[in-house]
C-alpha atoms as a PDB file:
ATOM      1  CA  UNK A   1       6.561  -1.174 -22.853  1.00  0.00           C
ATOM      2  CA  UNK A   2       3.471  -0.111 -20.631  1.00  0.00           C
ATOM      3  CA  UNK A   3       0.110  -0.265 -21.676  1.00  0.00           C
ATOM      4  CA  UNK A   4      -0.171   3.205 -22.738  1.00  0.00           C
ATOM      5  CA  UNK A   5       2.495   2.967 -25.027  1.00  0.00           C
ATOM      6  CA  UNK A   6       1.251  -0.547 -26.109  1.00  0.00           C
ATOM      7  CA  UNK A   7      -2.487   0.905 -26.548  1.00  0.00           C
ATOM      8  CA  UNK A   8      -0.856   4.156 -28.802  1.00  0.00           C
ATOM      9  CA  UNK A   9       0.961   1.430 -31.055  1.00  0.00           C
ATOM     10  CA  UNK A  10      -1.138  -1.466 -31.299  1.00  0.00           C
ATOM     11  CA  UNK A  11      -4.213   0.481 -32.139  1.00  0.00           C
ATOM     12  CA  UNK A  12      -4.008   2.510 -35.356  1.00  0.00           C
ATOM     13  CA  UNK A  13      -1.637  -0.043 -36.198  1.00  0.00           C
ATOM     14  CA  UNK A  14      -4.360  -2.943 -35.764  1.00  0.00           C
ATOM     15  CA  UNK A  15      -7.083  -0.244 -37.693  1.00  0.00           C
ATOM     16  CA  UNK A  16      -3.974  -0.192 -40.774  1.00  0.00           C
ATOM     17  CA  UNK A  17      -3.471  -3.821 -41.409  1.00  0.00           C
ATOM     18  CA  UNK A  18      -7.496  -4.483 -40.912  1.00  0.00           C
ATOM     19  CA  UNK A  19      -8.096  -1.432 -43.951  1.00  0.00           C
ATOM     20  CA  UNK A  20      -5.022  -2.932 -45.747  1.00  0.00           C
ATOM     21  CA  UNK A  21      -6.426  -6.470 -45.435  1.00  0.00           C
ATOM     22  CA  UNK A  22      -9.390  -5.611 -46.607  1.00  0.00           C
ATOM     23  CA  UNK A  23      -8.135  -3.315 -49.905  1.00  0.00           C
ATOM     24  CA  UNK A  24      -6.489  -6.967 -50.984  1.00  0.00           C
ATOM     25  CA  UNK A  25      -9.347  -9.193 -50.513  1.00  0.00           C
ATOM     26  CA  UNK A  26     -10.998  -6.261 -53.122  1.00  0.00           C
ATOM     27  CA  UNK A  27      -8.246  -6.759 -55.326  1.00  0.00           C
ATOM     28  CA  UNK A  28      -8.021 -10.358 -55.284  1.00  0.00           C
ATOM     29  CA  UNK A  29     -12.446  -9.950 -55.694  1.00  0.00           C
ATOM     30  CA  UNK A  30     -11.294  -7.489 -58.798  1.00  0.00           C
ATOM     31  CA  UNK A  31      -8.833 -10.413 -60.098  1.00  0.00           C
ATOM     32  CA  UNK A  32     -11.453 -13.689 -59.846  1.00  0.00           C
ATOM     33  CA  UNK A  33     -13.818 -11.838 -61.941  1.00  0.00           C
ATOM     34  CA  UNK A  34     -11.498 -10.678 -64.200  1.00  0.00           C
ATOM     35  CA  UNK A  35     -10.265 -14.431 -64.756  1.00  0.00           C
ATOM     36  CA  UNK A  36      -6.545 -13.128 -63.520  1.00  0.00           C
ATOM     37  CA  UNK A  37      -4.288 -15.686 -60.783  1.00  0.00           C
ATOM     38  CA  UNK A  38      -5.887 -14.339 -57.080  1.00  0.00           C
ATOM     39  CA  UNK A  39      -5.749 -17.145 -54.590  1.00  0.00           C
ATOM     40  CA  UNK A  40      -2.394 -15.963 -53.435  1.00  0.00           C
ATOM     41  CA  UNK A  41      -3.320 -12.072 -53.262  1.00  0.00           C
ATOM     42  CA  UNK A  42      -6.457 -13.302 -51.587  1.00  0.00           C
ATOM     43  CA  UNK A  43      -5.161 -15.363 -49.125  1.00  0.00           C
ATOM     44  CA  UNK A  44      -2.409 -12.697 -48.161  1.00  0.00           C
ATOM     45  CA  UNK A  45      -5.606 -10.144 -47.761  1.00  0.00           C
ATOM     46  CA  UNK A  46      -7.259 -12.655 -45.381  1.00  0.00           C
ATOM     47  CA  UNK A  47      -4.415 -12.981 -43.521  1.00  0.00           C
ATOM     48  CA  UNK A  48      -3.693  -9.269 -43.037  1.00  0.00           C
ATOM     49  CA  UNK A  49      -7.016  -8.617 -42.027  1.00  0.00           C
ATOM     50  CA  UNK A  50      -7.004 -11.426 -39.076  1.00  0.00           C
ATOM     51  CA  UNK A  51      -3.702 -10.179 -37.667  1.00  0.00           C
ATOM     52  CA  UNK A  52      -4.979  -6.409 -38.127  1.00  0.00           C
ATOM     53  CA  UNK A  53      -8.056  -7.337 -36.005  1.00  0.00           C
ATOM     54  CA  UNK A  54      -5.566  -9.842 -33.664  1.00  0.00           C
ATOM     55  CA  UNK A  55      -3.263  -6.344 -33.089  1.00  0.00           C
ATOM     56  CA  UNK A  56      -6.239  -4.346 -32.540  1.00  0.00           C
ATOM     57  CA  UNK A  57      -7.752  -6.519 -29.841  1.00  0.00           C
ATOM     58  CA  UNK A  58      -4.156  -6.318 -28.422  1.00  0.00           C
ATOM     59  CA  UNK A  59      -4.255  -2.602 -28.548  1.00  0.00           C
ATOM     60  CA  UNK A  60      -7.677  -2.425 -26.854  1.00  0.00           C
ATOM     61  CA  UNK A  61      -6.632  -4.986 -23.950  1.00  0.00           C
ATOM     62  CA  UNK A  62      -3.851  -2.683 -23.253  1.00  0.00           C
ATOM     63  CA  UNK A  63      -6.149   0.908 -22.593  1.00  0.00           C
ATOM     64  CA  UNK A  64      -8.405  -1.658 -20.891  1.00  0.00           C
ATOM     65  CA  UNK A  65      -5.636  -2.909 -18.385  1.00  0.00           C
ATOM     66  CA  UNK A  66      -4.227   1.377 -18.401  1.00  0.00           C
ATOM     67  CA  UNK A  67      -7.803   2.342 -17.325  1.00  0.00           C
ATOM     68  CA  UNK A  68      -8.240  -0.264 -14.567  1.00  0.00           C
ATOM     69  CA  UNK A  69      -4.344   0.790 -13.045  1.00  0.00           C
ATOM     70  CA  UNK A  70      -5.655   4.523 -12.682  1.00  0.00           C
END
C-alpha cells in the first residue's frame, strides 16, 4: 500500500471512529445522568475516539511522507 492510498484510507476513516467515539461518550454522558449502566458504553467511546485520532495521525504521516517523495 503506498502512502497515497494509505493517506485516502486512513484519513476519513480516522475523522469516522473520532465522530463515532465521541457520539458514545454522549451516550454513555446521556446514561450517568439518567442513573442507567454506562461505564462499559463509556469506556468503548473512549476507546474509539483514541484509535480514531491514532488512525488519523497515521493517515496524516502518510500525505506527509507522499508530499516529501514528490
Amino acid at each position: 500500500m503506498n502512502n497515497t492510498t494509505k493517506w485516502l484510507a486512513f484519513s476519513p476513516l480516522g475523522l469516522t471512529l473520532t465522530g463515532l467515539g465521541l457520539s458514545v461518550i454522549g451516550e454513555a454522558g446521556a446514561r450517568k445522568s439518567s442513573g442507567r449502566p454506562w461505564f462499559w458504553l463509556g469506556t468503548l467511546g473512549l476507546c474509539l475516539f483514541n484509535a480514531g485520532l491514532s488512525v488519523f495521525a497515521e493517515g496524516v504521516k502518510a500525505k506527509i511522507l507522499d508530499e516529501r517523495q514528490r
